[in-house]
N, C-alpha and C. Protein backbone atom coordinates (compact mmCIF):
# COMPACT_ATOMS: atom_id res chain seq x y z
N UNK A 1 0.84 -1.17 0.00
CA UNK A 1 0.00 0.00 0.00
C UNK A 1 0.89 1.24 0.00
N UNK A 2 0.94 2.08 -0.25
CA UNK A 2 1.12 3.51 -0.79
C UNK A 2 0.49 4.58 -0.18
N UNK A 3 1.50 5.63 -0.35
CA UNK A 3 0.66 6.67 0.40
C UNK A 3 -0.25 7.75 -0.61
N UNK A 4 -0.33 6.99 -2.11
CA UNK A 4 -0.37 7.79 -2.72
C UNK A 4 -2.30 7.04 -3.01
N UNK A 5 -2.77 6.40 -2.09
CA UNK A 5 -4.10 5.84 -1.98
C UNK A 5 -5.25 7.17 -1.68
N UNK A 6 -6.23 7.30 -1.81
CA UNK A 6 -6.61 8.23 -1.63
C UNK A 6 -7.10 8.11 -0.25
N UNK A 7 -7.81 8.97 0.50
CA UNK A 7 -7.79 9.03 2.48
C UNK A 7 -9.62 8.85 2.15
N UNK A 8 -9.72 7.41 2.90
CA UNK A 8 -10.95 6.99 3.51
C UNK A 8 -11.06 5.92 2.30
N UNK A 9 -10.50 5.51 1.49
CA UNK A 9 -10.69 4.25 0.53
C UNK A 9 -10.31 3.52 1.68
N UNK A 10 -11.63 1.95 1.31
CA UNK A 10 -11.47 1.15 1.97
C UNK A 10 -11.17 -0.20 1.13
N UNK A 11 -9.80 -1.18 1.31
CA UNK A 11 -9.39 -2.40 0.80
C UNK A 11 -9.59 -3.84 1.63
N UNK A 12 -10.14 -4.91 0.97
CA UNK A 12 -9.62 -6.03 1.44
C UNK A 12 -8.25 -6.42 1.92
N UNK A 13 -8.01 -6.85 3.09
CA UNK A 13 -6.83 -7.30 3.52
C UNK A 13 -6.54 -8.57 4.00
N UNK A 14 -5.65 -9.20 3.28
CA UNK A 14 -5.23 -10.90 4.42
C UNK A 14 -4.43 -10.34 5.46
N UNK A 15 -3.35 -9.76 5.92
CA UNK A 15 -2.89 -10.17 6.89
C UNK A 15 -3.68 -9.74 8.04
N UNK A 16 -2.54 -9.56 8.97
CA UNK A 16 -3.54 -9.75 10.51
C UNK A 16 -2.88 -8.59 11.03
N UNK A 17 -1.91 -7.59 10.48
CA UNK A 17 -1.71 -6.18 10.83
C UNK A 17 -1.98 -5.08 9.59
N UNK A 18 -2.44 -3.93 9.78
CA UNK A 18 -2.71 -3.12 9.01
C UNK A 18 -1.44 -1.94 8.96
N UNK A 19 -1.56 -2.07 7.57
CA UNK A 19 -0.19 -0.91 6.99
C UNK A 19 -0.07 0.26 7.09
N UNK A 20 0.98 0.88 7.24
CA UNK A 20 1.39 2.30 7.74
C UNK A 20 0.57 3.32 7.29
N UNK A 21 -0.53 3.71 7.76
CA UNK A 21 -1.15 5.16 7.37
C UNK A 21 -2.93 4.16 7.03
N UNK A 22 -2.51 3.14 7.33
CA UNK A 22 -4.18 2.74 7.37
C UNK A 22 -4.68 2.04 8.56
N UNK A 23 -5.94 1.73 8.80
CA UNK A 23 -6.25 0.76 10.45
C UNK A 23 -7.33 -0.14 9.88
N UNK A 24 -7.92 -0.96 10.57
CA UNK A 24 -8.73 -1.99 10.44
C UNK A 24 -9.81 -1.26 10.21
N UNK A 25 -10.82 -1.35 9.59
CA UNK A 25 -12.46 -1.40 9.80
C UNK A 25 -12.71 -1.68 11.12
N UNK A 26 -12.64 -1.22 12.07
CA UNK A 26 -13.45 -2.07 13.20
C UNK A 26 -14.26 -1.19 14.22
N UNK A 27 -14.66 0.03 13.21
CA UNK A 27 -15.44 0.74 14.46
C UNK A 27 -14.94 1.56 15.45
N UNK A 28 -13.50 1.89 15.52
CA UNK A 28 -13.22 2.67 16.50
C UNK A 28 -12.65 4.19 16.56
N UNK A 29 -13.22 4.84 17.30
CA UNK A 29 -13.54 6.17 17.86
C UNK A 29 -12.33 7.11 17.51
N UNK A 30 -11.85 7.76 16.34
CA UNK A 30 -10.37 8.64 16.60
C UNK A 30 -10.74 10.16 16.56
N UNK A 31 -9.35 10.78 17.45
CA UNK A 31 -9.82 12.11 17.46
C UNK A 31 -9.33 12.96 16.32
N UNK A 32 -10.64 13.66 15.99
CA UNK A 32 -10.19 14.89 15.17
C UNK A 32 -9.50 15.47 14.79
N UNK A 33 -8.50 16.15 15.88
CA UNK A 33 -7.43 16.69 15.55
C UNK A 33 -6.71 16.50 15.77
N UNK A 34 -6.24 14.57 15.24
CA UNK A 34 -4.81 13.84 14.49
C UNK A 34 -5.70 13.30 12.99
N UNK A 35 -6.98 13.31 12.79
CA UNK A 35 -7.41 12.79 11.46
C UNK A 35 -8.18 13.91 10.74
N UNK A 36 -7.85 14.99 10.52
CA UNK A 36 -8.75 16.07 9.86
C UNK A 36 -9.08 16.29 8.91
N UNK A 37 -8.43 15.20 8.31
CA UNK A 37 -8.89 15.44 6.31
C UNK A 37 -9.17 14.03 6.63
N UNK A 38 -9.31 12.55 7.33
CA UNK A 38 -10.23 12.04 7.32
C UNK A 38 -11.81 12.15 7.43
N UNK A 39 -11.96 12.93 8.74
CA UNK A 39 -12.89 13.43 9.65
C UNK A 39 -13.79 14.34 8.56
N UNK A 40 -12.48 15.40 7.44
CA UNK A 40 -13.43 16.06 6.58
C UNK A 40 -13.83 15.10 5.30
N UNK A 41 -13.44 13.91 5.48
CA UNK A 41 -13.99 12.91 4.20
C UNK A 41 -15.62 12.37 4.69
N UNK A 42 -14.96 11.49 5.93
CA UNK A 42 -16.13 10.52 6.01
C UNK A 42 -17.23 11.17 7.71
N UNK A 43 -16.94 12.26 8.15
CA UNK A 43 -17.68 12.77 9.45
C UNK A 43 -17.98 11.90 10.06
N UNK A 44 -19.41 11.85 10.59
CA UNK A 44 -19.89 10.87 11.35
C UNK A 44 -20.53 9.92 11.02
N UNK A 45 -20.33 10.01 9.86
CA UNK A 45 -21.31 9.12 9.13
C UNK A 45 -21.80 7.80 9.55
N UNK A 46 -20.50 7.04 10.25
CA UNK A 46 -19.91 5.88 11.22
C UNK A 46 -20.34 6.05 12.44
N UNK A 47 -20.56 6.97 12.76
CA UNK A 47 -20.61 7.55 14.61
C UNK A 47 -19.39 8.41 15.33
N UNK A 48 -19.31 8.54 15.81
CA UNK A 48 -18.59 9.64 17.21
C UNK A 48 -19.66 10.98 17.22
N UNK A 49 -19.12 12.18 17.82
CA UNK A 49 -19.57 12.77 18.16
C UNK A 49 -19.67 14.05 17.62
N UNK A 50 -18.62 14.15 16.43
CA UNK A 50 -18.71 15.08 15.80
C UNK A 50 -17.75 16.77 16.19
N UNK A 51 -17.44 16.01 17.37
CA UNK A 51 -17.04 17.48 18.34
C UNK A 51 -15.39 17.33 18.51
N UNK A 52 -15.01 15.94 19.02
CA UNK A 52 -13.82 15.17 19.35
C UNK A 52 -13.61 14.34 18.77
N UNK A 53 -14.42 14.12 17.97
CA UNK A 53 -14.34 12.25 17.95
C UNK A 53 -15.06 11.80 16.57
N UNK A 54 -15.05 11.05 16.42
CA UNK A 54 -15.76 9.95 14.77
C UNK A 54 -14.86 8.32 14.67
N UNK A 55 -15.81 7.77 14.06
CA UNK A 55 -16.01 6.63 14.43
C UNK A 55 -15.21 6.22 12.78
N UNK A 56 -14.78 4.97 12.42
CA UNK A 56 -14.90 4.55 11.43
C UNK A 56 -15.59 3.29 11.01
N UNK A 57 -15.68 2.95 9.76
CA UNK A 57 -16.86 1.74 9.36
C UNK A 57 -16.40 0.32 10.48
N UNK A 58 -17.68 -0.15 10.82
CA UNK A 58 -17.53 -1.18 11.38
C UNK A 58 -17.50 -2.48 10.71
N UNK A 59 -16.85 -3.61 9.94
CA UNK A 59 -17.10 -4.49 9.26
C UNK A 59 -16.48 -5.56 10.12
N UNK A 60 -16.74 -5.58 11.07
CA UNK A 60 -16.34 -7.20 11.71
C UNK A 60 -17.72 -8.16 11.21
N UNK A 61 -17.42 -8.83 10.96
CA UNK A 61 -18.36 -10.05 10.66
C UNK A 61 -19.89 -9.43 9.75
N UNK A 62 -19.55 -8.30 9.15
CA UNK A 62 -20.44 -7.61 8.16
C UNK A 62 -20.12 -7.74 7.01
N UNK A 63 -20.82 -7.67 6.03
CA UNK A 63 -20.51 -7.57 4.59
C UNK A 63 -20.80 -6.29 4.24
N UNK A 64 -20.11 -5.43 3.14
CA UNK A 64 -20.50 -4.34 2.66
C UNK A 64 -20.99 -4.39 1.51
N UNK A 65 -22.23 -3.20 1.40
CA UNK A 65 -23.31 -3.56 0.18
C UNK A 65 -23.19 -1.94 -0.09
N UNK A 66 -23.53 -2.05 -1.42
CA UNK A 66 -23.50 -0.75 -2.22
C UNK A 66 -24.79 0.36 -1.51
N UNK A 67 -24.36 1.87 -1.75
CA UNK A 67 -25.04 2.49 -0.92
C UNK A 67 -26.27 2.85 -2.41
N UNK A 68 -27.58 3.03 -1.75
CA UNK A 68 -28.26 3.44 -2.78
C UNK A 68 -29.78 2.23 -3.51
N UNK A 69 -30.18 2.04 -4.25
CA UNK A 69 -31.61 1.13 -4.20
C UNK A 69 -31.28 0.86 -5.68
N UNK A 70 -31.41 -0.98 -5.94
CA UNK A 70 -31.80 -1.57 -7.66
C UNK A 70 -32.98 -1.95 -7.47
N UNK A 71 -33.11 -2.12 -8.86
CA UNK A 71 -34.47 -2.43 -9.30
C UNK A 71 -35.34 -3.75 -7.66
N UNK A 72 -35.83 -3.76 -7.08
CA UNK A 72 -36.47 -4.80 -6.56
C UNK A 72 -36.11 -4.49 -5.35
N UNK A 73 -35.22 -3.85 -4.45
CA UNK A 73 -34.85 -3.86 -3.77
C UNK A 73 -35.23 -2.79 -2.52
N UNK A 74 -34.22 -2.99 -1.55
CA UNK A 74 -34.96 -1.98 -0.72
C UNK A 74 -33.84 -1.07 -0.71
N UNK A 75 -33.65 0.69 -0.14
CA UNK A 75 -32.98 1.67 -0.42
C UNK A 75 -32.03 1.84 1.14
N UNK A 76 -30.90 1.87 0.94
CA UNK A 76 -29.89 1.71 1.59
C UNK A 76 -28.83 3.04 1.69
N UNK A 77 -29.03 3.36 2.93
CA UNK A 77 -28.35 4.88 2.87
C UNK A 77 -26.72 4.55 3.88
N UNK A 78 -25.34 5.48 3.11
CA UNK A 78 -24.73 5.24 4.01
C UNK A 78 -24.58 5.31 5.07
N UNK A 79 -23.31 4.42 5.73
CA UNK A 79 -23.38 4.17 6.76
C UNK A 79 -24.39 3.30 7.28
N UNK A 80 -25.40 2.74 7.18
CA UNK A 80 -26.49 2.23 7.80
C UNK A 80 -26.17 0.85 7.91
N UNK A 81 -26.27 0.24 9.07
CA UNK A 81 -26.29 -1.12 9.68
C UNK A 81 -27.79 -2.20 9.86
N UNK A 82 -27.41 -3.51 9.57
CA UNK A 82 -29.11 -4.68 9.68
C UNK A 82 -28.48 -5.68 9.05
N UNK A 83 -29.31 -6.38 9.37
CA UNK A 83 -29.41 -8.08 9.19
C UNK A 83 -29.00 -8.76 10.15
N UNK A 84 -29.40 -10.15 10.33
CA UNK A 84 -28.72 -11.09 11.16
C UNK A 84 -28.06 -12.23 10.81
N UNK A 85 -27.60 -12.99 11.36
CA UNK A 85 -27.19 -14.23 11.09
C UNK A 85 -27.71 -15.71 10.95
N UNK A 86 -29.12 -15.65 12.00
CA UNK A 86 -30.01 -16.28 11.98
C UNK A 86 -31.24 -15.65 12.68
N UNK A 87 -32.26 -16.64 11.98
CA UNK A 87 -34.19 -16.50 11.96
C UNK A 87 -34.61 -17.82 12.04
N UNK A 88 -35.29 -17.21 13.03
CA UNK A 88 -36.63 -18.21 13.41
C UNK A 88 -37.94 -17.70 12.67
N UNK A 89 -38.50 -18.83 11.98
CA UNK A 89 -39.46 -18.35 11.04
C UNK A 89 -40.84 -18.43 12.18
N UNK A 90 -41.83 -17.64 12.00
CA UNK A 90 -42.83 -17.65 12.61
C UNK A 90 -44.31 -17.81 11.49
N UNK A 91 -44.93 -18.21 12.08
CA UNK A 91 -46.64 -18.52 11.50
C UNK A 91 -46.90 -17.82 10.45
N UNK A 92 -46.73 -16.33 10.24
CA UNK A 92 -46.75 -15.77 9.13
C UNK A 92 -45.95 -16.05 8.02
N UNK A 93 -44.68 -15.83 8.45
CA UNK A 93 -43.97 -16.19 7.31
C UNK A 93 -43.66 -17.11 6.90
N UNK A 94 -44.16 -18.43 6.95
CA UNK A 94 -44.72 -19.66 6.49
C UNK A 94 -45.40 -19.68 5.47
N UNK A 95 -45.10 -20.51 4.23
CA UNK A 95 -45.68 -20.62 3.11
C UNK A 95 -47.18 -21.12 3.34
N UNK A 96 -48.47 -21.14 2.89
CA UNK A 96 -49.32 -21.69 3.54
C UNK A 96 -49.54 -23.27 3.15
N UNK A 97 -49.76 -23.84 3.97
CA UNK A 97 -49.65 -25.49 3.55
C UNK A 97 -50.61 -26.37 4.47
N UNK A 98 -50.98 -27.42 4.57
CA UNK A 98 -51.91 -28.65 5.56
C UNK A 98 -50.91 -29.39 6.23
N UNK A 99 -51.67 -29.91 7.24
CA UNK A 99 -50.96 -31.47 7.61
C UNK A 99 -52.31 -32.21 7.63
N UNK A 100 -51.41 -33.88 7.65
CA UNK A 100 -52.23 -34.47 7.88
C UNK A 100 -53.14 -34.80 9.11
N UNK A 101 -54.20 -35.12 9.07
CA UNK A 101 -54.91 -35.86 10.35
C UNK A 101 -55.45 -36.98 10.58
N UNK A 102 -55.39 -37.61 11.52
CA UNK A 102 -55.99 -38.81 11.62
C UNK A 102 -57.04 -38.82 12.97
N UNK A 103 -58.39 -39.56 11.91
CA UNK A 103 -59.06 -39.37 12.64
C UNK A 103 -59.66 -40.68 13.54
N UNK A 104 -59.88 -40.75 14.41
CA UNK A 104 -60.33 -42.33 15.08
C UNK A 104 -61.98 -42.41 15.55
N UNK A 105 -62.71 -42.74 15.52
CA UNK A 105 -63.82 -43.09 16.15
C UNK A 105 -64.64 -44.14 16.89
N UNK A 106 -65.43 -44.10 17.88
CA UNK A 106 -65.45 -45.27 18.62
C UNK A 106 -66.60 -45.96 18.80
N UNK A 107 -68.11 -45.24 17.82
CA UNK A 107 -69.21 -45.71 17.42
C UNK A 107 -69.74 -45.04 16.55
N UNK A 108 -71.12 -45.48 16.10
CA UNK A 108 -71.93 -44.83 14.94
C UNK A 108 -73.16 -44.70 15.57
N UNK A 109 -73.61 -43.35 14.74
CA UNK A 109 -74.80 -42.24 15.19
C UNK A 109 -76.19 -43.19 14.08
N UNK A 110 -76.91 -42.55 14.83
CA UNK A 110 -78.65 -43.29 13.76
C UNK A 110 -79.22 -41.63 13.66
N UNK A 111 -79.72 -41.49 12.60
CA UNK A 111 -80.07 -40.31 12.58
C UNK A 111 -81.90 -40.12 12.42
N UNK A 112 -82.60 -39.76 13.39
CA UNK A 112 -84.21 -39.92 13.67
C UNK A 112 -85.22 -37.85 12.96
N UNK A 113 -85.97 -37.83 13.10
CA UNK A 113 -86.53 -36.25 12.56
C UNK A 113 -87.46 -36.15 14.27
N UNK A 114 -87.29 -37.13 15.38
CA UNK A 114 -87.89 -36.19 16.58
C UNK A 114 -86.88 -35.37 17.18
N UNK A 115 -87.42 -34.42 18.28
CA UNK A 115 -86.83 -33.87 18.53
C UNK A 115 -86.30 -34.25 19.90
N UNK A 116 -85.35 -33.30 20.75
CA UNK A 116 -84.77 -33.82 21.94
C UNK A 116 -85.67 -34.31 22.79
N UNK A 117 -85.51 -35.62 23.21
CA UNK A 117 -86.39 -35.88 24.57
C UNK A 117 -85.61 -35.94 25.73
N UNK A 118 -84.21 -36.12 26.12
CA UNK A 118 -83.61 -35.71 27.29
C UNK A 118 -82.36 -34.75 27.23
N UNK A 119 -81.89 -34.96 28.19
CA UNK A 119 -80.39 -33.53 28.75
C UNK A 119 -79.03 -34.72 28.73
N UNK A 120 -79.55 -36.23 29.14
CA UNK A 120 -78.85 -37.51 29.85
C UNK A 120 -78.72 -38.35 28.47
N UNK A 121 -77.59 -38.10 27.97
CA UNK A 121 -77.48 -39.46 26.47
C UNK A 121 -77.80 -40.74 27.38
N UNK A 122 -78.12 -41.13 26.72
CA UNK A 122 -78.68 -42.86 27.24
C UNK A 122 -78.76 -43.61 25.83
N UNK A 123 -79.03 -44.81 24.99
CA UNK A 123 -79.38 -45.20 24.27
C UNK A 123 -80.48 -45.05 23.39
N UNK A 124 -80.79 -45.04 22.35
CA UNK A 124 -81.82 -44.30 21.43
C UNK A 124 -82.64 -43.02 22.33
N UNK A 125 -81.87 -41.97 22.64
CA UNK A 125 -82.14 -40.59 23.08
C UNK A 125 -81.84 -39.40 21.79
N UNK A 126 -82.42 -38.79 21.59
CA UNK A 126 -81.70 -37.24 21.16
C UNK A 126 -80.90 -36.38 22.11
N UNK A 127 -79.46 -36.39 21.94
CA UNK A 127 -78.76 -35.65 22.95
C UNK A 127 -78.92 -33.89 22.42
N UNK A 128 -79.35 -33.98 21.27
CA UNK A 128 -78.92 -32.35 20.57
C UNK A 128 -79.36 -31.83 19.66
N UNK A 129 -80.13 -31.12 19.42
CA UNK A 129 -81.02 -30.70 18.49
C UNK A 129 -80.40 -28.86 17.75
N UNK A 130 -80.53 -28.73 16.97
CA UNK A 130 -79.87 -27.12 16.38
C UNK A 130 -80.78 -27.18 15.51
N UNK A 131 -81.29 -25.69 15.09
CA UNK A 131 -81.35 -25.28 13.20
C UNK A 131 -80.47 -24.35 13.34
N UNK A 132 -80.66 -24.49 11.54
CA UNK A 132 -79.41 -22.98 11.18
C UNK A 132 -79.59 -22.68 10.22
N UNK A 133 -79.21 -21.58 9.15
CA UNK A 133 -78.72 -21.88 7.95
C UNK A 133 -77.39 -21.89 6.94
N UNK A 134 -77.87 -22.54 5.61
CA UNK A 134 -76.97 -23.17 5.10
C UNK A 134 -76.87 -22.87 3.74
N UNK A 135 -76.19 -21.28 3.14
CA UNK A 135 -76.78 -20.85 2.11
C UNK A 135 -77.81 -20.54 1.92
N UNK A 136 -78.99 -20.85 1.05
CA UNK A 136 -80.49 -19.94 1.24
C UNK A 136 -81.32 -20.96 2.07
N UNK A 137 -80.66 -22.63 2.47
CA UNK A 137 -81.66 -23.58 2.50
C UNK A 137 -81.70 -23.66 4.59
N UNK A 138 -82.76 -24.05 5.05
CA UNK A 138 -82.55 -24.03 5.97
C UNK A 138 -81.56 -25.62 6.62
N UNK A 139 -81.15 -25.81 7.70
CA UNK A 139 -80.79 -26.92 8.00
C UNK A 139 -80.66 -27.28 9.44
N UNK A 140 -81.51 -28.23 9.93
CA UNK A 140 -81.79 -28.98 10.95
C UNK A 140 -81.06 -29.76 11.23
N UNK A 141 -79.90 -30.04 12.70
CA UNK A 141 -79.46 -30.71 12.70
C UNK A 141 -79.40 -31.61 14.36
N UNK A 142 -79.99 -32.87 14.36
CA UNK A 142 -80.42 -33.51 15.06
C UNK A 142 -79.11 -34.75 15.59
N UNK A 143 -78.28 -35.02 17.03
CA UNK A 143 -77.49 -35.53 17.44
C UNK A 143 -77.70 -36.68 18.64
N UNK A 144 -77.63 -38.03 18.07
CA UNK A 144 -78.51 -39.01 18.61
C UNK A 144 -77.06 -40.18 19.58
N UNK A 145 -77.72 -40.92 20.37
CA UNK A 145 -76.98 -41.78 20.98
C UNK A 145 -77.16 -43.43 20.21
N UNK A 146 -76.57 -43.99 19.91
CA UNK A 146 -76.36 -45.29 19.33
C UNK A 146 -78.05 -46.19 19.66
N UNK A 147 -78.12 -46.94 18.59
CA UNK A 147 -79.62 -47.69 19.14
C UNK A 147 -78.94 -49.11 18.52
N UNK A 148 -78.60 -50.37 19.46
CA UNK A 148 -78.21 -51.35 19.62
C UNK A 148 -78.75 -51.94 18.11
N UNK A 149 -78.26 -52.31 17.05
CA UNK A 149 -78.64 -53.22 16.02
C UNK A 149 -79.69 -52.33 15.07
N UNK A 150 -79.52 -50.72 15.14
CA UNK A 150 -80.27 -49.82 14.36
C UNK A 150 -79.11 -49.74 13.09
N UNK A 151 -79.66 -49.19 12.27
CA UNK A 151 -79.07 -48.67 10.86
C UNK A 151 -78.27 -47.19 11.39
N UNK A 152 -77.43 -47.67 11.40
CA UNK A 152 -76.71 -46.29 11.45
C UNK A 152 -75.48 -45.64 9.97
N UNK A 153 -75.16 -44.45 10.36
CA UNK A 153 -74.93 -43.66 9.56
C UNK A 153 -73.10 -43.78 9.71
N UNK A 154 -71.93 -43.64 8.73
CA UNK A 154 -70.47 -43.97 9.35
C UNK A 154 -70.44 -42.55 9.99
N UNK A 155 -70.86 -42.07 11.27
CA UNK A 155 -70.64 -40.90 11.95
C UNK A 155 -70.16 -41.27 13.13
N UNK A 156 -69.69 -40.36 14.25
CA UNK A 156 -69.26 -40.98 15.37
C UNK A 156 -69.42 -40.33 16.47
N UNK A 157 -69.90 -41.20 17.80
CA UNK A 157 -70.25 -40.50 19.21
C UNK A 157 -69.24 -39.98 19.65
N UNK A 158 -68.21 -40.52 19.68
CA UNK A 158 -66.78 -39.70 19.79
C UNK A 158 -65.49 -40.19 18.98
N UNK A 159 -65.04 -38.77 18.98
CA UNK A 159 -64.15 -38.93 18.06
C UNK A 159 -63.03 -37.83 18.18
N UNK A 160 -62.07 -38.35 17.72
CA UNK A 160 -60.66 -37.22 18.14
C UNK A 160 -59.99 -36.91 17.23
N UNK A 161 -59.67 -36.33 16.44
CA UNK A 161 -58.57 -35.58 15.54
C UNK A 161 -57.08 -34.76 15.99
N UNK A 162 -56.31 -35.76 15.66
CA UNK A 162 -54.95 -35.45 15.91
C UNK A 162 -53.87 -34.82 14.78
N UNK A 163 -53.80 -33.77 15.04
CA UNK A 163 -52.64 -33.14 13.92
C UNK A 163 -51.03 -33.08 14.57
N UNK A 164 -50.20 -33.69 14.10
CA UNK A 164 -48.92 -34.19 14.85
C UNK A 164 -48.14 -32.61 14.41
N UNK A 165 -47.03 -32.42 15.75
CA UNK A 165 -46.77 -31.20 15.79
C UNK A 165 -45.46 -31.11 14.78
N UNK A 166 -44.92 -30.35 14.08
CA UNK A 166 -44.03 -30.27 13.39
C UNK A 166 -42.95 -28.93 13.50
N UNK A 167 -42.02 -29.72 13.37
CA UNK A 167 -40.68 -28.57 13.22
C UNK A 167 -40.22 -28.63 15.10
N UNK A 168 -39.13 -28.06 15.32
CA UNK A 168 -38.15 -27.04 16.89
C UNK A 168 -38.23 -25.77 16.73
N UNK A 169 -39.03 -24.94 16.32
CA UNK A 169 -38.99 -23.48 16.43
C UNK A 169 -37.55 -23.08 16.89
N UNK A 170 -36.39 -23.77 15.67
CA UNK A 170 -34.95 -23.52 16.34
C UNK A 170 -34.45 -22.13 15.24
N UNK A 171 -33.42 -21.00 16.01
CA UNK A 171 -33.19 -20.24 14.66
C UNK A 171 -32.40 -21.27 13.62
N UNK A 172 -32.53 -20.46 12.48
CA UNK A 172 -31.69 -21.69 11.12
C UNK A 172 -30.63 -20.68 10.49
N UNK A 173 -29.42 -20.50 10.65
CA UNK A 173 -28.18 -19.78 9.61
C UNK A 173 -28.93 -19.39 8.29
N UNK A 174 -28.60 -17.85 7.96
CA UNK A 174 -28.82 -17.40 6.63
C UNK A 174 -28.14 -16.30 5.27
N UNK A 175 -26.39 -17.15 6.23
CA UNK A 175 -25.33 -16.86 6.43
C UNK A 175 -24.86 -17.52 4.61
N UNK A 176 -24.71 -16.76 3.92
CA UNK A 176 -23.90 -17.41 2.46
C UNK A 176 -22.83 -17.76 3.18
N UNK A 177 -21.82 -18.73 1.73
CA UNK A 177 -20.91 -19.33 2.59
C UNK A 177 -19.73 -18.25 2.32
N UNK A 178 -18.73 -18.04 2.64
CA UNK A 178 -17.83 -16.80 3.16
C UNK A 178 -16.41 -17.19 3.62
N UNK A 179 -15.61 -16.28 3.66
CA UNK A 179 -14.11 -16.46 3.78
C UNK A 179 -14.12 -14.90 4.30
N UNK A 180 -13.26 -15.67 5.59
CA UNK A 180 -12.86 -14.33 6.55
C UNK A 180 -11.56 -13.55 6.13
N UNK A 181 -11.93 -12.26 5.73
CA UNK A 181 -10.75 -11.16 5.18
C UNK A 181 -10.79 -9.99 6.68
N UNK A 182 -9.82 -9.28 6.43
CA UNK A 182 -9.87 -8.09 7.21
C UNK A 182 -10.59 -6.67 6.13
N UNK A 183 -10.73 -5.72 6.25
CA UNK A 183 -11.24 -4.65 5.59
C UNK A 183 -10.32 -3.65 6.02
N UNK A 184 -9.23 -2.78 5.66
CA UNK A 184 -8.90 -1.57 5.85
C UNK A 184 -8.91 0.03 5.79
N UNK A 185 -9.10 0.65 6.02
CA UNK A 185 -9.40 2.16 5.71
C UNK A 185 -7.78 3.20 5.33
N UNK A 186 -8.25 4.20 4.61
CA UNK A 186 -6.79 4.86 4.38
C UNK A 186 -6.74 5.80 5.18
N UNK A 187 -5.92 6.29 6.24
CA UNK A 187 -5.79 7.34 6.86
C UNK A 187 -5.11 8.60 6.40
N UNK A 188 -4.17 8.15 5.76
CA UNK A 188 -3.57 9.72 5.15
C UNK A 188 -2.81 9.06 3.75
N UNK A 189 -3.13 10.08 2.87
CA UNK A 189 -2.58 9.92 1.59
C UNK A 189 -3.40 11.03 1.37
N UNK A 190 -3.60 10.28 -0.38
CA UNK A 190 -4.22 11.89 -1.06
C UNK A 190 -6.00 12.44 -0.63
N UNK A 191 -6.00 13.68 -0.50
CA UNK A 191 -6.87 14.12 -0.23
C UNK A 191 -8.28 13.97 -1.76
N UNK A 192 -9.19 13.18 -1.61
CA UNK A 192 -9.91 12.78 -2.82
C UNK A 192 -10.78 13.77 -3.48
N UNK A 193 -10.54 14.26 -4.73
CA UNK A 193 -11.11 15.70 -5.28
C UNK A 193 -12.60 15.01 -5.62
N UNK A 194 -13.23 15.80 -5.50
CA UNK A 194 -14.71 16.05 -6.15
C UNK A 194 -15.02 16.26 -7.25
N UNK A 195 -16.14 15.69 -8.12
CA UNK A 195 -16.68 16.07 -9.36
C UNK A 195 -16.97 17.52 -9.32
């Protein structure tokens, strides 16, 4: 590296020390007046305080993305920090889909047109009587207790429906796969002219 880099360009780096007149990406706080033609490049854009102090880009375990919005996307202003590493998907953001069920039953209903004669299921009783409607038509619906050697209907006095639970609500990595670099910043070299 050179001093002839311009001040606040930021490079990929392998090693594990940063070169004379540049420092790591890592977020930390320098004062003003030892970086003043940094400070007049990149301000606070990063953070500090503006008074003493400014921050530079933080890229530990971040990726850097272009500042500004493409087609589809969402609009990204500098400096600005988000995302995580992992998500737990929740109910909404679930594609919509079924499971299966299984259903079991443990007798069959006879279906009669009187109406309730007790409160106490017992054998050929009406336990339950409703109307309602059903689109324009009306519909009566009458709920009977088993009658020993009657014609019955495949319905059932009881019955249970089990939907088996699915997934660990665990977070899941959404991490591309990646190779750890350092990121450097230029501290002094050339001062970068403007359009």
């Amino acid at each position: 590296m050179s001093d002839q880099s311009y001040i606040g360009a930021i490079s990929g780096w392998a090693p594990h020390f940063a070169p004379r007149n540049w420092a790591f990406c890592q977020g930390q706080l320098l004062p003003i007046n030892q970086y003043q033609a940094l400070f007049a490049v990149i301000g606070t854009i990063y953070g500090g305080n503006g008074q003493s102090n400014f921050a530079l880009p933080n890229l530990q375990g971040r990726v850097p993305i272009g500042e500004g919005q493409s087609p589809g996307t969402s609009t990204y202003q500098l400096g600005q920090g988000g995302g995580q590493e992992t998500v737990t998907l929740t109910q909404l953001q679930m594609p919509a889909h079924n499971h299966a069920a299984t259903v079991s039953a443990s007798a069959s209903l006879q279906a009669s047109s009187a109406a309730a004669t007790t409160a106490t299921p017992t054998a050929d009783t009406v336990l339950a009587s409703a109307t309602g409607a059903l689109g324009r038509e009306s519909v009566d619906v009458k709920i009977y207790a088993p009658t020993p050697g009657s014609v019955s209907l495949p319905l059932s006095t009881t019955a249970s429906v089990t939907v088996g639970n699915a997934g660990g609500s665990q977070p899941f990595y959404i991490l591309q796969p990646f190779t750890v670099i350092n990121y450097i910043i230029c501290l002094q070299g050339m001062f970068p002219p403007r359009d």
